[in-house]
C-alpha atoms as a PDB file:
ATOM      1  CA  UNK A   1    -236.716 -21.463 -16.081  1.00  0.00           C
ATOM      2  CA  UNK A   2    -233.377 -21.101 -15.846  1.00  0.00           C
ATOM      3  CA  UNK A   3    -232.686 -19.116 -18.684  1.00  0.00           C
ATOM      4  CA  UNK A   4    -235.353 -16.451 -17.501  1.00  0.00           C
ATOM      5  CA  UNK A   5    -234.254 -16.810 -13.460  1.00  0.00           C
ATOM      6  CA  UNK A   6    -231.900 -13.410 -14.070  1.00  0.00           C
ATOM      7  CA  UNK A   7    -234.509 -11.815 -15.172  1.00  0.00           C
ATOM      8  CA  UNK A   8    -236.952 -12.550 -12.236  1.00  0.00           C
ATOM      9  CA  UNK A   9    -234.081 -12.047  -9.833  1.00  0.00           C
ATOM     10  CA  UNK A  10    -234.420  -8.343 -11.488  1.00  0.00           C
ATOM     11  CA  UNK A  11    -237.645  -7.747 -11.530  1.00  0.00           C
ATOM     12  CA  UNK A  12    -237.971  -8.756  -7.480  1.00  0.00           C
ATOM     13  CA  UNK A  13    -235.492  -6.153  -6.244  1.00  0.00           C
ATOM     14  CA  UNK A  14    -237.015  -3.389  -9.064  1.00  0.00           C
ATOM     15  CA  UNK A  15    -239.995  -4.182  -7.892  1.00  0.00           C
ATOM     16  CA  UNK A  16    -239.962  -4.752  -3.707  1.00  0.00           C
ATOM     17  CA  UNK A  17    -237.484  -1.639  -3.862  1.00  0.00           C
ATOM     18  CA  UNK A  18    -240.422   0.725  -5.250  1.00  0.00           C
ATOM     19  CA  UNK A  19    -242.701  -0.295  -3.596  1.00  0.00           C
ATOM     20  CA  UNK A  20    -241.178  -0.147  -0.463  1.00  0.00           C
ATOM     21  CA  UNK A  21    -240.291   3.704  -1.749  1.00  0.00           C
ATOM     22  CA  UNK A  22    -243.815   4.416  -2.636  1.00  0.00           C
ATOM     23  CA  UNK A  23    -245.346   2.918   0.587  1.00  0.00           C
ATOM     24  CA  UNK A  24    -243.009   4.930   2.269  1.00  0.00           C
ATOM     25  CA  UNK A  25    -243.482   8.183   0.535  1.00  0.00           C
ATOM     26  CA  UNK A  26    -247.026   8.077   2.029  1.00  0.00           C
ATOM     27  CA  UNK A  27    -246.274   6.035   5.756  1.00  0.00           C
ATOM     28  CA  UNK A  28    -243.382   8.737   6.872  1.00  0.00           C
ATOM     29  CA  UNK A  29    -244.677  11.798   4.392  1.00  0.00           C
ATOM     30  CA  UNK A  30    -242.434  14.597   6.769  1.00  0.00           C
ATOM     31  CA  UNK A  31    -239.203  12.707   6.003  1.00  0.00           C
ATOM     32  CA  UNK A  32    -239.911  10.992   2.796  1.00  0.00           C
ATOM     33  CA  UNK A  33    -242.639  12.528   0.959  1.00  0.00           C
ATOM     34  CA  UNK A  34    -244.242  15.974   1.201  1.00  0.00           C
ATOM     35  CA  UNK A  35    -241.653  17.134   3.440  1.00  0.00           C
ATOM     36  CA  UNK A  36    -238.511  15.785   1.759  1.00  0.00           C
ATOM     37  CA  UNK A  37    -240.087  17.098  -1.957  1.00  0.00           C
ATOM     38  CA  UNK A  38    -240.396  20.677  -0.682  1.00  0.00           C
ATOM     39  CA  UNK A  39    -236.887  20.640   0.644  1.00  0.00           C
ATOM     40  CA  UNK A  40    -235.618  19.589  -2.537  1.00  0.00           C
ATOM     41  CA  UNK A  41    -237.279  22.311  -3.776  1.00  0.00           C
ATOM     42  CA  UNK A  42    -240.269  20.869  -6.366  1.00  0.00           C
ATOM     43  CA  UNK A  43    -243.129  22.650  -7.030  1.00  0.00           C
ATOM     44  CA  UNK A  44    -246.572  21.460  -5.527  1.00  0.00           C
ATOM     45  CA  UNK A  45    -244.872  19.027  -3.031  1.00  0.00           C
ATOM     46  CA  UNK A  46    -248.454  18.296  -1.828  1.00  0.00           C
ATOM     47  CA  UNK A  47    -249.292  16.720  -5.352  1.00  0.00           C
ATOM     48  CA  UNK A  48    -246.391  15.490  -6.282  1.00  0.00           C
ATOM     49  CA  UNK A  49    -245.153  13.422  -3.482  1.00  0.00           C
ATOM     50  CA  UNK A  50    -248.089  11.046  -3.371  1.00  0.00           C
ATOM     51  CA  UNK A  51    -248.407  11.080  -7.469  1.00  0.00           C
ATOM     52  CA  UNK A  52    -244.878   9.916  -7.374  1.00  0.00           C
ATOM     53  CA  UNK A  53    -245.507   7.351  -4.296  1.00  0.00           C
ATOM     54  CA  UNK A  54    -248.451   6.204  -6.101  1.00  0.00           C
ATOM     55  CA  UNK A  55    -246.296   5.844  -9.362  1.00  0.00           C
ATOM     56  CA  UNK A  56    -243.946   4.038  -7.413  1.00  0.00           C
ATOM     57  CA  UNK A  57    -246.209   1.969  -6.607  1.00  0.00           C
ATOM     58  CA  UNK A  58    -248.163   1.162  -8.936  1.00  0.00           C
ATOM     59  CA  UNK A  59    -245.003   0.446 -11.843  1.00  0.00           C
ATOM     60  CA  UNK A  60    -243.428  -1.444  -8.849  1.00  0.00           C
ATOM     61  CA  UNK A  61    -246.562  -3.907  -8.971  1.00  0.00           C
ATOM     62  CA  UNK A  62    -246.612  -3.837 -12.302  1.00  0.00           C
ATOM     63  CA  UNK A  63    -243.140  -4.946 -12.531  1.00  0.00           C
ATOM     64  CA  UNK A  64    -242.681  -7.856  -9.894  1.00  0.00           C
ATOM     65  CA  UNK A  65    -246.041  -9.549 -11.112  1.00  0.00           C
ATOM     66  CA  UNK A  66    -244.647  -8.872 -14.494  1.00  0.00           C
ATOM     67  CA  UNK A  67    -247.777  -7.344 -15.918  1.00  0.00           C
ATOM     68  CA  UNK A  68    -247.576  -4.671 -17.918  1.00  0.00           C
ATOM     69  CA  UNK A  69    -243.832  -5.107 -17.000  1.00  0.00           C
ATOM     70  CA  UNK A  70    -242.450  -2.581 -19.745  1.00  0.00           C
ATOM     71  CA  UNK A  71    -245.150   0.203 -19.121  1.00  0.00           C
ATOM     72  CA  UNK A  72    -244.393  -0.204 -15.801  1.00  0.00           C
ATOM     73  CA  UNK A  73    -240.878  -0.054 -15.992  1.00  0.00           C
ATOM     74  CA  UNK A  74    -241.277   3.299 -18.394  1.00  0.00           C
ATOM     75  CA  UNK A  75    -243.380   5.115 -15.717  1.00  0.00           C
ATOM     76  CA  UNK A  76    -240.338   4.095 -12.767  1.00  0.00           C
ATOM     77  CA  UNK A  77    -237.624   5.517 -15.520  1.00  0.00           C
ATOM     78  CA  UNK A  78    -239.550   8.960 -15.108  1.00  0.00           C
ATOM     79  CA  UNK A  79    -239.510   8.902 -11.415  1.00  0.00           C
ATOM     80  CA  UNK A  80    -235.860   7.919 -11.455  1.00  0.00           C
ATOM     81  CA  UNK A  81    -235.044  10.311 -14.001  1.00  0.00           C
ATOM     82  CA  UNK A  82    -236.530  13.170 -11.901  1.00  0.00           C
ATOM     83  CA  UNK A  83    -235.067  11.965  -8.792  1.00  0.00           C
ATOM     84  CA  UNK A  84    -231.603  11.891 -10.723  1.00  0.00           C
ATOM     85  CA  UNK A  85    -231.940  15.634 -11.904  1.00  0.00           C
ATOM     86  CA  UNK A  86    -233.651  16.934  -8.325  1.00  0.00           C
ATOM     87  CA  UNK A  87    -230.991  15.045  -6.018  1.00  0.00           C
ATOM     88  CA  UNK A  88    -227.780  13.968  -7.857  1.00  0.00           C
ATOM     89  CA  UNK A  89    -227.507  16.665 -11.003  1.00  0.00           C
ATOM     90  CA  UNK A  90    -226.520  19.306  -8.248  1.00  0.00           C
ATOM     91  CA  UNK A  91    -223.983  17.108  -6.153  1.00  0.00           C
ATOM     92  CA  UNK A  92    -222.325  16.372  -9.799  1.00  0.00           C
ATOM     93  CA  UNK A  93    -222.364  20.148 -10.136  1.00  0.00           C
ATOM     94  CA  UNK A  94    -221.704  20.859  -6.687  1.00  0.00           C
ATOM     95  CA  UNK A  95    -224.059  23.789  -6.583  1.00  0.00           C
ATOM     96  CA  UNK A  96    -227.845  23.930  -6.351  1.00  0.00           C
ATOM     97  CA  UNK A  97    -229.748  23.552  -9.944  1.00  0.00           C
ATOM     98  CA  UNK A  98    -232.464  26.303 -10.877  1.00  0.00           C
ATOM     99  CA  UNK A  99    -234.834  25.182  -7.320  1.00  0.00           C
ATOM    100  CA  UNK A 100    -233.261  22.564  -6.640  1.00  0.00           C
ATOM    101  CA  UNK A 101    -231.284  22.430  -3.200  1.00  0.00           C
ATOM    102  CA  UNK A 102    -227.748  21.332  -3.301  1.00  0.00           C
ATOM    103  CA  UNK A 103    -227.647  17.932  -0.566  1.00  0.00           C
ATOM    104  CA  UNK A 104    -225.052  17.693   2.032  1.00  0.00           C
ATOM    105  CA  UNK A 105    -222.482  15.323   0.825  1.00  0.00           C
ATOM    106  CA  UNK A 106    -219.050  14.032   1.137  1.00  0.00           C
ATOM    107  CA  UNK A 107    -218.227  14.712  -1.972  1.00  0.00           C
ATOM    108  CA  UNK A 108    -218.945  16.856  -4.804  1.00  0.00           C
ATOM    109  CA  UNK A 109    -218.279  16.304  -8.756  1.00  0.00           C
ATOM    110  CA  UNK A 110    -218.080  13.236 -10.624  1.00  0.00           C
ATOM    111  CA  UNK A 111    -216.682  10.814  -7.210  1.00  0.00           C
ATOM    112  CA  UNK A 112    -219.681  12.397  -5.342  1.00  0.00           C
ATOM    113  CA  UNK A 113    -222.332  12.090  -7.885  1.00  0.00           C
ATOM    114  CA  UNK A 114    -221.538   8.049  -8.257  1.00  0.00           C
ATOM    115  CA  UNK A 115    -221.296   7.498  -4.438  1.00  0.00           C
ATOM    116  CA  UNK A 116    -224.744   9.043  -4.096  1.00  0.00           C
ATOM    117  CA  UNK A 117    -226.375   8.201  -7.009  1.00  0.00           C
ATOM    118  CA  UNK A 118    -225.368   4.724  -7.276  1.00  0.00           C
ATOM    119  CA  UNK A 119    -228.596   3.082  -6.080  1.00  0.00           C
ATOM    120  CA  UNK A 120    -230.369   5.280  -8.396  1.00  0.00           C
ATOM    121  CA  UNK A 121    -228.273   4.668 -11.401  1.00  0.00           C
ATOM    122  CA  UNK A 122    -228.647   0.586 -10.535  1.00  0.00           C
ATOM    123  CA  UNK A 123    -232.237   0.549 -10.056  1.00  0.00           C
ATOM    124  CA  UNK A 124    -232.107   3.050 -13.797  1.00  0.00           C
ATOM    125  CA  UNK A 125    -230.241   0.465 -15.922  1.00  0.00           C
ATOM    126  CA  UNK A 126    -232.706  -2.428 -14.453  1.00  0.00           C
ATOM    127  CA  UNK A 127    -235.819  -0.256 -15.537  1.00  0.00           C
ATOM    128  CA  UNK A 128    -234.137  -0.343 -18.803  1.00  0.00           C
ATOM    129  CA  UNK A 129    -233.313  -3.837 -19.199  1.00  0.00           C
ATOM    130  CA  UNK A 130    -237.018  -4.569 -18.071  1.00  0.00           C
ATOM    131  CA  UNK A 131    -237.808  -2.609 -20.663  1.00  0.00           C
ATOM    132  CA  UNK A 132    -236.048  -4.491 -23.032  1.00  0.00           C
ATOM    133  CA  UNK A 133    -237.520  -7.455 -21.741  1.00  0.00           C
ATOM    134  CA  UNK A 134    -240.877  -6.901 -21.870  1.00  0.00           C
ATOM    135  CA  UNK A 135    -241.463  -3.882 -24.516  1.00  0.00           C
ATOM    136  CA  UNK A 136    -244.933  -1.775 -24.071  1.00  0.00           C
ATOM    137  CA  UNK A 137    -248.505  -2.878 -23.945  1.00  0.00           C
ATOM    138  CA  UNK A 138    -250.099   0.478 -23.518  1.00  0.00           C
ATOM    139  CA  UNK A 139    -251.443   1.704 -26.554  1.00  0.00           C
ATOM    140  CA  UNK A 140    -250.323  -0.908 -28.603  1.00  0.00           C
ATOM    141  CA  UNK A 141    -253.206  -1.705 -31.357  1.00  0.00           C
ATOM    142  CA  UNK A 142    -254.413  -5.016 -32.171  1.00  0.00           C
ATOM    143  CA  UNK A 143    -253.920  -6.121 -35.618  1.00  0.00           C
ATOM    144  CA  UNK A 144    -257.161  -5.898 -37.982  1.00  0.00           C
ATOM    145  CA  UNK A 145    -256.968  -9.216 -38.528  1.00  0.00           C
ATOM    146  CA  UNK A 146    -257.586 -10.156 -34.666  1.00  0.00           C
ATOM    147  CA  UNK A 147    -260.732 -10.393 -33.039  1.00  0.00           C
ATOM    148  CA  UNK A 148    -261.236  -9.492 -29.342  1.00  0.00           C
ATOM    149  CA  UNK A 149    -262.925 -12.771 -29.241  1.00  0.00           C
ATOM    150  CA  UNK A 150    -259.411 -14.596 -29.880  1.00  0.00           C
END
């Protein structure tokens, strides 16, 4: 137990902090789902503001009951990734990227992209050592000599 309690300690905050994000995106959707996804500047905010909630979700399950824990943890590291090129890519620029608005911040360029990225960038290398942890289960074949019996 003790030798896997870092890992569980990990996999609480992953997974309480998305879903807390997901149930969110659809609870306050003005401020933190469809609203906030249009003035970032994504296409089809209506769509993809709850399919990213429901991602959120759903891989945030996934990972605190540890089921699926690696799948799940793959489908959060393309929500984060996203959010990291929408939000953050354009304060590290300091200009707005293709549609994506440029946030207010306090700073700009590399100081500025770590100040308000570094939640993101925390919650990015925990997807990734879940990952690690737990590999896939999606699509994975069972070998021939296994019966679904067994």
């Amino acid at each position: 137990m003790r030798r896997n309690l870092p890992m569980i300690l990990v996999r609480v905050i992953v997974g309480v902090v998305f879903l807390t994000e997901g149930a969110l995106k659809f609870l306050f959707p003005q401020e933190l789902g469809v609203g906030r996804f249009a003035a970032i500047g994504l296409p089809y905010p209506h769509f993809l503001a709850p399919l990213a909630g429901g991602a959120e979700l759903l891989g945030g399950v996934a990972v605190l009951l540890n089921v699926y824990a690696g799948d799940g943890a793959l489908l959060l590291l393309v929500v984060i990734g996203t959010a990291l090129a929408t939000t953050k890519l354009p304060v590290l620029l300091g200009r707005p990227v293709g549609p994506f608005a440029l946030m207010k911040a306090h700073l700009y360029g590399w100081l500025g992209f770590l100040h308000e990225a570094r939640t993101d960038l925390a919650m990015l290398f925990c997807l990734v050592a879940i990952l690690i942890d737990s590999g896939l289960h999606v699509g994975r074949r069972r070998p021939w000599y296994q019966s679904k019996g067994r």
